[in-house]
PDB file of N, CA and C in Angstrom:
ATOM      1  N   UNK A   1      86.360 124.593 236.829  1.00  0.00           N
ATOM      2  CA  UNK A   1      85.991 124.635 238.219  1.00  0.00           C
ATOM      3  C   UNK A   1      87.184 124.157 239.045  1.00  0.00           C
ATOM      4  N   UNK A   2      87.541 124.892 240.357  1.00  0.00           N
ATOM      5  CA  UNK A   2      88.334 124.595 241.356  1.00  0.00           C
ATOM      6  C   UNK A   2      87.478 123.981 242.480  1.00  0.00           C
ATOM      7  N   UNK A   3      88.163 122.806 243.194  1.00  0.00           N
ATOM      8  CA  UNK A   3      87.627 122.286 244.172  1.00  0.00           C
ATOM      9  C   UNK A   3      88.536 122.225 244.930  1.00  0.00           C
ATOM     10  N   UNK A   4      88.587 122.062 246.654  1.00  0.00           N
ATOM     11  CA  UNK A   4      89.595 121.709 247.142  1.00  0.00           C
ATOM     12  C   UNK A   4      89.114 120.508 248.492  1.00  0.00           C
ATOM     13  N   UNK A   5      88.875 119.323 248.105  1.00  0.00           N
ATOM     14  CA  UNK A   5      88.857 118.150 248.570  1.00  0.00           C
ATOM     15  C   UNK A   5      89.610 117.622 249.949  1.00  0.00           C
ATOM     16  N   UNK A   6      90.374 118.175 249.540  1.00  0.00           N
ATOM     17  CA  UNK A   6      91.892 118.251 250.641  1.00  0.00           C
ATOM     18  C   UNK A   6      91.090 118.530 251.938  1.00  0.00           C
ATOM     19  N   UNK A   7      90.688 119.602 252.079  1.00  0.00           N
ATOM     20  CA  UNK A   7      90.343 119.852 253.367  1.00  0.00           C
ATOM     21  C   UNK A   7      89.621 119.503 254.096  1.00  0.00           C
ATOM     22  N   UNK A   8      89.374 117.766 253.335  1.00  0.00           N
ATOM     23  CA  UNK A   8      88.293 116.873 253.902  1.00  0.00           C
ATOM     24  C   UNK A   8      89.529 116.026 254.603  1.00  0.00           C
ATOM     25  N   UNK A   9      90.474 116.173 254.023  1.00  0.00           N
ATOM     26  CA  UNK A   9      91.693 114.914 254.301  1.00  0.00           C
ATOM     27  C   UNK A   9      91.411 114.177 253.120  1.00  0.00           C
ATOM     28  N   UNK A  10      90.651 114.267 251.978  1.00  0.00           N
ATOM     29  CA  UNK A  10      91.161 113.213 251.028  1.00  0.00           C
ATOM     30  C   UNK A  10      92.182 113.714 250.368  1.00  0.00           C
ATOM     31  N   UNK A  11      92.972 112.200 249.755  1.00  0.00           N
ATOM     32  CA  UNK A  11      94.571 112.121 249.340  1.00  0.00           C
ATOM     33  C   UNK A  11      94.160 111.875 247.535  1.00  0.00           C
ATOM     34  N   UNK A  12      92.969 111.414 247.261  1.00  0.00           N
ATOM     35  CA  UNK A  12      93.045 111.110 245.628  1.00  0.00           C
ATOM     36  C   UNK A  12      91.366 111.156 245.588  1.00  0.00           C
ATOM     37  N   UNK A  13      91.509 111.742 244.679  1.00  0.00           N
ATOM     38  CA  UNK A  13      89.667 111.750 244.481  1.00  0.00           C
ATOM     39  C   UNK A  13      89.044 111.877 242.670  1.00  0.00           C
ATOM     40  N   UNK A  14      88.268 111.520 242.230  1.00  0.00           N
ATOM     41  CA  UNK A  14      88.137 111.644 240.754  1.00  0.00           C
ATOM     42  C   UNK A  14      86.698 112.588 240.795  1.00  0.00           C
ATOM     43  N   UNK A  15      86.729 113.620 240.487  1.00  0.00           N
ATOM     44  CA  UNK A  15      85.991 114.640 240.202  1.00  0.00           C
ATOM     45  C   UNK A  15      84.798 114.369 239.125  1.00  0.00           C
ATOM     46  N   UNK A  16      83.329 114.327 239.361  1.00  0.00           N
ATOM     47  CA  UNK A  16      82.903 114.071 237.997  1.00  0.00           C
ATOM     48  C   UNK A  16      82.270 116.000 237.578  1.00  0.00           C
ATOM     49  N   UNK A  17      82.675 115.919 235.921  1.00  0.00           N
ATOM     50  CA  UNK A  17      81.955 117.075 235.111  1.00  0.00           C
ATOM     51  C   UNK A  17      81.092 117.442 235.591  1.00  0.00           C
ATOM     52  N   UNK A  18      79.965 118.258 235.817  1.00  0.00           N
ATOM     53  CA  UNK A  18      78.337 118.622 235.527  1.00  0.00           C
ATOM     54  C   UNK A  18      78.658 119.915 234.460  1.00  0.00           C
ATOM     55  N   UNK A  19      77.705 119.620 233.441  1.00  0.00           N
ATOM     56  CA  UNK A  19      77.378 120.918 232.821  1.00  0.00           C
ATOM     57  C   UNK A  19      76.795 121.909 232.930  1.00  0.00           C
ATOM     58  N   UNK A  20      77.352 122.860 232.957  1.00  0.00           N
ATOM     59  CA  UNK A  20      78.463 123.356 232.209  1.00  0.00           C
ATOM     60  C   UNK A  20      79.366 123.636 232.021  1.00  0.00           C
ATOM     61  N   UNK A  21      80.298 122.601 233.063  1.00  0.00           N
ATOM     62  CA  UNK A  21      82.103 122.454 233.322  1.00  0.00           C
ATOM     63  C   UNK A  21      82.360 121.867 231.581  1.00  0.00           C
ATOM     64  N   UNK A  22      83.625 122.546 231.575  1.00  0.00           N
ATOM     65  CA  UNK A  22      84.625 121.646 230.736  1.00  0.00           C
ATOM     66  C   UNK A  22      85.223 120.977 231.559  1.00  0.00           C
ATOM     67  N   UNK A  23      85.944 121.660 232.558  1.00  0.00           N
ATOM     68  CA  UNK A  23      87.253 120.244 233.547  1.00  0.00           C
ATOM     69  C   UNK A  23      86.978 121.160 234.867  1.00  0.00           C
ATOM     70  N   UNK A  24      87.294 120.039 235.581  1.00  0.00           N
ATOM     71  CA  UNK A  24      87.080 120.272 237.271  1.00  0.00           C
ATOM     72  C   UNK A  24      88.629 120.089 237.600  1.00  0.00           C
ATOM     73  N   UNK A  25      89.371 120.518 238.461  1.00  0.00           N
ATOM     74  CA  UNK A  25      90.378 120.567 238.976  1.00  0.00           C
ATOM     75  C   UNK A  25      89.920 120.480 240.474  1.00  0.00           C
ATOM     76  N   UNK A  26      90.730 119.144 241.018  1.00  0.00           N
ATOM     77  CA  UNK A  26      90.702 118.862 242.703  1.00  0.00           C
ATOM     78  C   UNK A  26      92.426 119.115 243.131  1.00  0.00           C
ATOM     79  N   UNK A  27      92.173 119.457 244.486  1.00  0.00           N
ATOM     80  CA  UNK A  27      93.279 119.935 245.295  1.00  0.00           C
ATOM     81  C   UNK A  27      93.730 118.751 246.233  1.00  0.00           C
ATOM     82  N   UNK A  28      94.164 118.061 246.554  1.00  0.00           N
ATOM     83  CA  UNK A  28      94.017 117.339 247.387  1.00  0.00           C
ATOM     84  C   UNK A  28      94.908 117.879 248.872  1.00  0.00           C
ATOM     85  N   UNK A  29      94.823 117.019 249.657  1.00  0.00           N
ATOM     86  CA  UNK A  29      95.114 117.007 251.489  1.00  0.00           C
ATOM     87  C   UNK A  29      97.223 117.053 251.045  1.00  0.00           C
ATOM     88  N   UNK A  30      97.509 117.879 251.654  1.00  0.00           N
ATOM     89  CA  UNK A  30      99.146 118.169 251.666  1.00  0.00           C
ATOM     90  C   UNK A  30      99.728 117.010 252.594  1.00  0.00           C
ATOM     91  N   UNK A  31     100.469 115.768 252.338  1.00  0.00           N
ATOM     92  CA  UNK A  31     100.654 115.147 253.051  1.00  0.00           C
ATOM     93  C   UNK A  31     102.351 115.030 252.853  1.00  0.00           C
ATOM     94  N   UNK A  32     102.911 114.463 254.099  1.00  0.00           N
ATOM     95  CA  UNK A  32     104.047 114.353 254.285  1.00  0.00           C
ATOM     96  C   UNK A  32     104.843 112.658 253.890  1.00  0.00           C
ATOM     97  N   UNK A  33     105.282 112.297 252.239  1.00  0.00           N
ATOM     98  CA  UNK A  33     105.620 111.965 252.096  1.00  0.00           C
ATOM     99  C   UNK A  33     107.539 111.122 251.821  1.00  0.00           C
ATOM    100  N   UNK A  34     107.842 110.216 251.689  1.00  0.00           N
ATOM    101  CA  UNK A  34     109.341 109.792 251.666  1.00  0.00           C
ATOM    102  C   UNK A  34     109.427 110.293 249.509  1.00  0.00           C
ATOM    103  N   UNK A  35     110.337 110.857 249.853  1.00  0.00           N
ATOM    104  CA  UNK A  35     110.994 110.896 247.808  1.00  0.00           C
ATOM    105  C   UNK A  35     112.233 110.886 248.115  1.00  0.00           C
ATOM    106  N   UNK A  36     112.577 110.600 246.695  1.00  0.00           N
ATOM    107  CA  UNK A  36     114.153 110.713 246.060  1.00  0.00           C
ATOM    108  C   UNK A  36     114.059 111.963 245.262  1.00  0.00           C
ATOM    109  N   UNK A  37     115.953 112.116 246.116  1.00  0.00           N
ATOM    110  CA  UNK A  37     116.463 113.606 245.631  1.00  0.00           C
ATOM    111  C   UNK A  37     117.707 113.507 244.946  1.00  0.00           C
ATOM    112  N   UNK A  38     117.932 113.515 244.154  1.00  0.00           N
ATOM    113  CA  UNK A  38     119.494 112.993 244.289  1.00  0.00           C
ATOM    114  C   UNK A  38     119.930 112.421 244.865  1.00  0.00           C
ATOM    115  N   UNK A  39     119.098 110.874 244.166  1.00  0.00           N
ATOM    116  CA  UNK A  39     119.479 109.350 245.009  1.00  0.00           C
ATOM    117  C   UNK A  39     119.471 109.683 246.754  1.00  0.00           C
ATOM    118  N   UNK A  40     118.914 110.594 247.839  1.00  0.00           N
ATOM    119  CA  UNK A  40     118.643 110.411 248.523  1.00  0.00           C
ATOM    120  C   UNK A  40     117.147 109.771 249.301  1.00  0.00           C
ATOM    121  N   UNK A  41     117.006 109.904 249.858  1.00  0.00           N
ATOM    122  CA  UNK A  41     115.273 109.238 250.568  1.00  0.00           C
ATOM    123  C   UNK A  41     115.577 110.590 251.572  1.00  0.00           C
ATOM    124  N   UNK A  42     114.519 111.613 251.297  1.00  0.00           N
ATOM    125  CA  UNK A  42     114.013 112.905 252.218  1.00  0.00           C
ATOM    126  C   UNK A  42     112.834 112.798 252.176  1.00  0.00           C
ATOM    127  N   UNK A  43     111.699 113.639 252.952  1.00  0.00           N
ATOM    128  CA  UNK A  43     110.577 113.391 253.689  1.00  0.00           C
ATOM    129  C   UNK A  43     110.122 114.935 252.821  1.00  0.00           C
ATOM    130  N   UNK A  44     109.279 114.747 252.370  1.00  0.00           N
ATOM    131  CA  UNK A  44     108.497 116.051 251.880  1.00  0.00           C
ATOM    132  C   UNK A  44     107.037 116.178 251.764  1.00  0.00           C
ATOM    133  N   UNK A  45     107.004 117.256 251.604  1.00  0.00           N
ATOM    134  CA  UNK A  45     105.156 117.633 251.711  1.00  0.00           C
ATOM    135  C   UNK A  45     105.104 117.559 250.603  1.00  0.00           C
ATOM    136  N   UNK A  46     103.791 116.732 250.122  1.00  0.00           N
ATOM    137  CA  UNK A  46     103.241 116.551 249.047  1.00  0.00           C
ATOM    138  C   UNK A  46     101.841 116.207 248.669  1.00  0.00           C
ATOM    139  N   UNK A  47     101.129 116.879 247.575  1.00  0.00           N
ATOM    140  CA  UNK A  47     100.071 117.421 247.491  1.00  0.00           C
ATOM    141  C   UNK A  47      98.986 116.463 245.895  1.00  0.00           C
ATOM    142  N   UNK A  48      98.818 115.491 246.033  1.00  0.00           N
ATOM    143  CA  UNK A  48      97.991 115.249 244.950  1.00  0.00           C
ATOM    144  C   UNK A  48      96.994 116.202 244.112  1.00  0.00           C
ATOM    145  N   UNK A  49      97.022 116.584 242.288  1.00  0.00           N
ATOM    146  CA  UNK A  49      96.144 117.265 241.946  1.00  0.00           C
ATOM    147  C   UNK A  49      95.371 116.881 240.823  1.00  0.00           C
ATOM    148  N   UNK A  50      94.319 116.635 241.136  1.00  0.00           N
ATOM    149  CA  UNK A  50      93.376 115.964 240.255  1.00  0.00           C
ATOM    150  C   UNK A  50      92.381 116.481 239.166  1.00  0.00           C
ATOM    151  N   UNK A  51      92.805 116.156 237.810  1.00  0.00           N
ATOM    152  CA  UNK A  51      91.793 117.053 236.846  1.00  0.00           C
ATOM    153  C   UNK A  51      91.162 115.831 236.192  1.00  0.00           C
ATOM    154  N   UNK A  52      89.871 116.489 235.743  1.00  0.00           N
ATOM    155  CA  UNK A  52      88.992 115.389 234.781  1.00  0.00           C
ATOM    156  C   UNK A  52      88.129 116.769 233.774  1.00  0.00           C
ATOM    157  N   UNK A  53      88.281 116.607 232.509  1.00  0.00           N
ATOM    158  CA  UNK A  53      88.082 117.393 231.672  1.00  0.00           C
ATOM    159  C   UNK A  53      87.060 116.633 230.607  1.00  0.00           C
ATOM    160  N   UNK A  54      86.140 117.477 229.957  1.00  0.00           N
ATOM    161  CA  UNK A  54      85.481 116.717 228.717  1.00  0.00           C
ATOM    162  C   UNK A  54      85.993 116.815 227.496  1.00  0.00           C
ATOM    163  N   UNK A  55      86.350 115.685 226.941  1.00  0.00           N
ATOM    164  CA  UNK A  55      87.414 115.153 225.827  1.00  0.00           C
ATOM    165  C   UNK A  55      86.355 116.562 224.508  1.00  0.00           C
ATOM    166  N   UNK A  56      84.909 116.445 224.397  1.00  0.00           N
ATOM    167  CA  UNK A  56      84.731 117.266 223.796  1.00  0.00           C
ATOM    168  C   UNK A  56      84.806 118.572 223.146  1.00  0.00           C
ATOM    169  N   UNK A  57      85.536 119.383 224.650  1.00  0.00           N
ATOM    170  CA  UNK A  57      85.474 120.501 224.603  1.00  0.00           C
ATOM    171  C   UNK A  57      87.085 120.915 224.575  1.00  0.00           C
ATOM    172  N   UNK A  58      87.875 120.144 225.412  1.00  0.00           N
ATOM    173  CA  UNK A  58      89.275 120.224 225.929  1.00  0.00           C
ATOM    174  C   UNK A  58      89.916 118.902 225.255  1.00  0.00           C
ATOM    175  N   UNK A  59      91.027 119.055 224.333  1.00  0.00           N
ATOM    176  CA  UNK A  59      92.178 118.072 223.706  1.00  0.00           C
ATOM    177  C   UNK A  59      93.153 117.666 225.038  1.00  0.00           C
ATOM    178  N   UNK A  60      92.647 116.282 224.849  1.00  0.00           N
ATOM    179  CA  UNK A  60      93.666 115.697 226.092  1.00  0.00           C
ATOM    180  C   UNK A  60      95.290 116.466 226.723  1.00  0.00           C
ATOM    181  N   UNK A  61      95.930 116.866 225.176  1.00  0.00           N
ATOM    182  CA  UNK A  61      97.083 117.279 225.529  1.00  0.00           C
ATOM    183  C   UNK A  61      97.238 118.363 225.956  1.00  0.00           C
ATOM    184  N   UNK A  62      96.285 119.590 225.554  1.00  0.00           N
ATOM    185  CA  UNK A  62      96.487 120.553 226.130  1.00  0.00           C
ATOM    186  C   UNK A  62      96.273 120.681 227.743  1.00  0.00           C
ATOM    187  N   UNK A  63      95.099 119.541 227.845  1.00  0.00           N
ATOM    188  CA  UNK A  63      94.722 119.192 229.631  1.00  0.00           C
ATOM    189  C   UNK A  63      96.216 119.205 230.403  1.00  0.00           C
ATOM    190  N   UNK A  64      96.628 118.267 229.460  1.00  0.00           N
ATOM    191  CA  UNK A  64      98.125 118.026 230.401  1.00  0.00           C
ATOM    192  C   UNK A  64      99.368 118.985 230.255  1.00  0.00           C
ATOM    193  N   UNK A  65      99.086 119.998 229.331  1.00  0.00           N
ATOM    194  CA  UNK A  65      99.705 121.206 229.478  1.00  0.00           C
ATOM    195  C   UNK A  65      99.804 121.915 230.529  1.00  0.00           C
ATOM    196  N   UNK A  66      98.507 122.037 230.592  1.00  0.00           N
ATOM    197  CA  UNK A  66      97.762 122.947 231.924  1.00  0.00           C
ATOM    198  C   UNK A  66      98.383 122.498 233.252  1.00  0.00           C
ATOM    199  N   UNK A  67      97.970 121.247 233.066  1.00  0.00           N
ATOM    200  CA  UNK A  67      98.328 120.285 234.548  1.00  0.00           C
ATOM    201  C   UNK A  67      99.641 120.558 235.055  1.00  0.00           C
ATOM    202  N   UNK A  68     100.172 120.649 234.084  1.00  0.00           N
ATOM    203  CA  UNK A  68     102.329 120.587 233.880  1.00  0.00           C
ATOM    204  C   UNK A  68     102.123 121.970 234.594  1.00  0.00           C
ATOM    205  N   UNK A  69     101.523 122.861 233.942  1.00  0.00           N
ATOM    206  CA  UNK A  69     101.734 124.171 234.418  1.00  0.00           C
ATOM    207  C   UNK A  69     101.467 124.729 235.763  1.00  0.00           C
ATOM    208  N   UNK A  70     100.182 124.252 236.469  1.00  0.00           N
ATOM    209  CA  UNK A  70     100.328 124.577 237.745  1.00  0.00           C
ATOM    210  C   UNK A  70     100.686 123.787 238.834  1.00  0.00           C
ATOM    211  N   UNK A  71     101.393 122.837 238.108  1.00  0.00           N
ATOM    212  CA  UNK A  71     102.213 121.463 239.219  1.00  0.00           C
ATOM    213  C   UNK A  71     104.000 122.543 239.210  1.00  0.00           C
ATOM    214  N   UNK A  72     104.070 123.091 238.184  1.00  0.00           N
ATOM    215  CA  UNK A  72     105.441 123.443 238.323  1.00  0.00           C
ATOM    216  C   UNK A  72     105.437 125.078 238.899  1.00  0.00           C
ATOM    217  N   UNK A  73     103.989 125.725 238.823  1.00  0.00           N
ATOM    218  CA  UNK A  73     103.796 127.336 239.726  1.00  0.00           C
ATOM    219  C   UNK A  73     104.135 126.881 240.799  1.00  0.00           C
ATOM    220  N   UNK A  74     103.384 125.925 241.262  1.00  0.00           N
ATOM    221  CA  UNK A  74     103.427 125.465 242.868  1.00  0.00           C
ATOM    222  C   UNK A  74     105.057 125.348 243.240  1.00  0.00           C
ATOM    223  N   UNK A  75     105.084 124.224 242.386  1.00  0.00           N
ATOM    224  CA  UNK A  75     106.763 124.157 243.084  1.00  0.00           C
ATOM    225  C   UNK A  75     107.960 125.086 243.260  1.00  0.00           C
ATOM    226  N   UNK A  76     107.605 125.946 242.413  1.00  0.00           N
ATOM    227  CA  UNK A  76     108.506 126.971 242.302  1.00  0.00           C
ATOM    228  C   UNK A  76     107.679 128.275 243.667  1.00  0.00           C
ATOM    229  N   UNK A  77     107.013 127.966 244.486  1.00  0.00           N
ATOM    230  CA  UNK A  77     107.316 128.793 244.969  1.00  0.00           C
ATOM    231  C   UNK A  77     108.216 128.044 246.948  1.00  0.00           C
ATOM    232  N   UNK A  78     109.001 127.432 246.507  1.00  0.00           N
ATOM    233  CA  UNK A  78     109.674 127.218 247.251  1.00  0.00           C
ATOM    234  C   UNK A  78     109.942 126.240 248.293  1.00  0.00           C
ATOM    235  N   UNK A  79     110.858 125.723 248.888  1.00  0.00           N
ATOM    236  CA  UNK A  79     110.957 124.179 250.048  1.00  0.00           C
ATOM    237  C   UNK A  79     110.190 125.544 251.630  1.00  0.00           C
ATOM    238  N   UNK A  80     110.741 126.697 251.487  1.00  0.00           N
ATOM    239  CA  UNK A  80     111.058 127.487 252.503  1.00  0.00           C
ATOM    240  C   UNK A  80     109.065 127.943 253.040  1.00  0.00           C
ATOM    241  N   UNK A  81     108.302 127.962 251.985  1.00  0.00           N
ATOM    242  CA  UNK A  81     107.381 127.778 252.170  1.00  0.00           C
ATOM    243  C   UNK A  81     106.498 127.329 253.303  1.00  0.00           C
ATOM    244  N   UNK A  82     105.798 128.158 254.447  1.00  0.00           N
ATOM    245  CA  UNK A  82     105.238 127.144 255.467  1.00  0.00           C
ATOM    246  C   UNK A  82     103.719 126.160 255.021  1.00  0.00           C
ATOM    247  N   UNK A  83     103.383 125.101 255.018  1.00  0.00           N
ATOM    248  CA  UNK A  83     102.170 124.682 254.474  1.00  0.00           C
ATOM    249  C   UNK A  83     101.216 124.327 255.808  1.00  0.00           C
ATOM    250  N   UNK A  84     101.676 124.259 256.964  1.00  0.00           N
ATOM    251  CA  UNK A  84     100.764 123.794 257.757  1.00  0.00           C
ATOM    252  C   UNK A  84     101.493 123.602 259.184  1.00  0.00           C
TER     253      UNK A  84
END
């Protein structure tokens, strides 16, 4: 299941299962945070994404396969990107 939380304005949220989910995936609110770039401090949009999966059905590691995987679709599609 996809949720998108975000568009409440929440920044972190913990999703619970109902069955017949294996894992819920939350979106969270795109906010404009400070990071390091090559030892700089720049200001970027940034997006919390929250999964909770049942250990029964789904092996922790592959969860975090997954996770890896659409944390790095996202990023790759670009800084040039408008979000809001």
């Amino acid at each position: 299941t996809v949720n998108n939380t975000g568009t409440l304005g929440s920044i972190v949220s913990f999703p619970i299962i109902n069955y017949p989910q294996a894992a819920i995936l939350t979106s969270e609110a795109i906010v404009k945070r400070p990071v390091v770039i090559k030892d700089t401090i720049v200001i970027r949009s940034v997006m919390n994404l929250c999964l909770s999966f049942d250990h029964r059905v789904l092996d922790g590691a592959e969860s975090a396969v997954f996770l890896q995987s659409v944390k790095q679709r996202l990023e790759r599609m670009g800084e040039d990107l408008r979000l809001g």
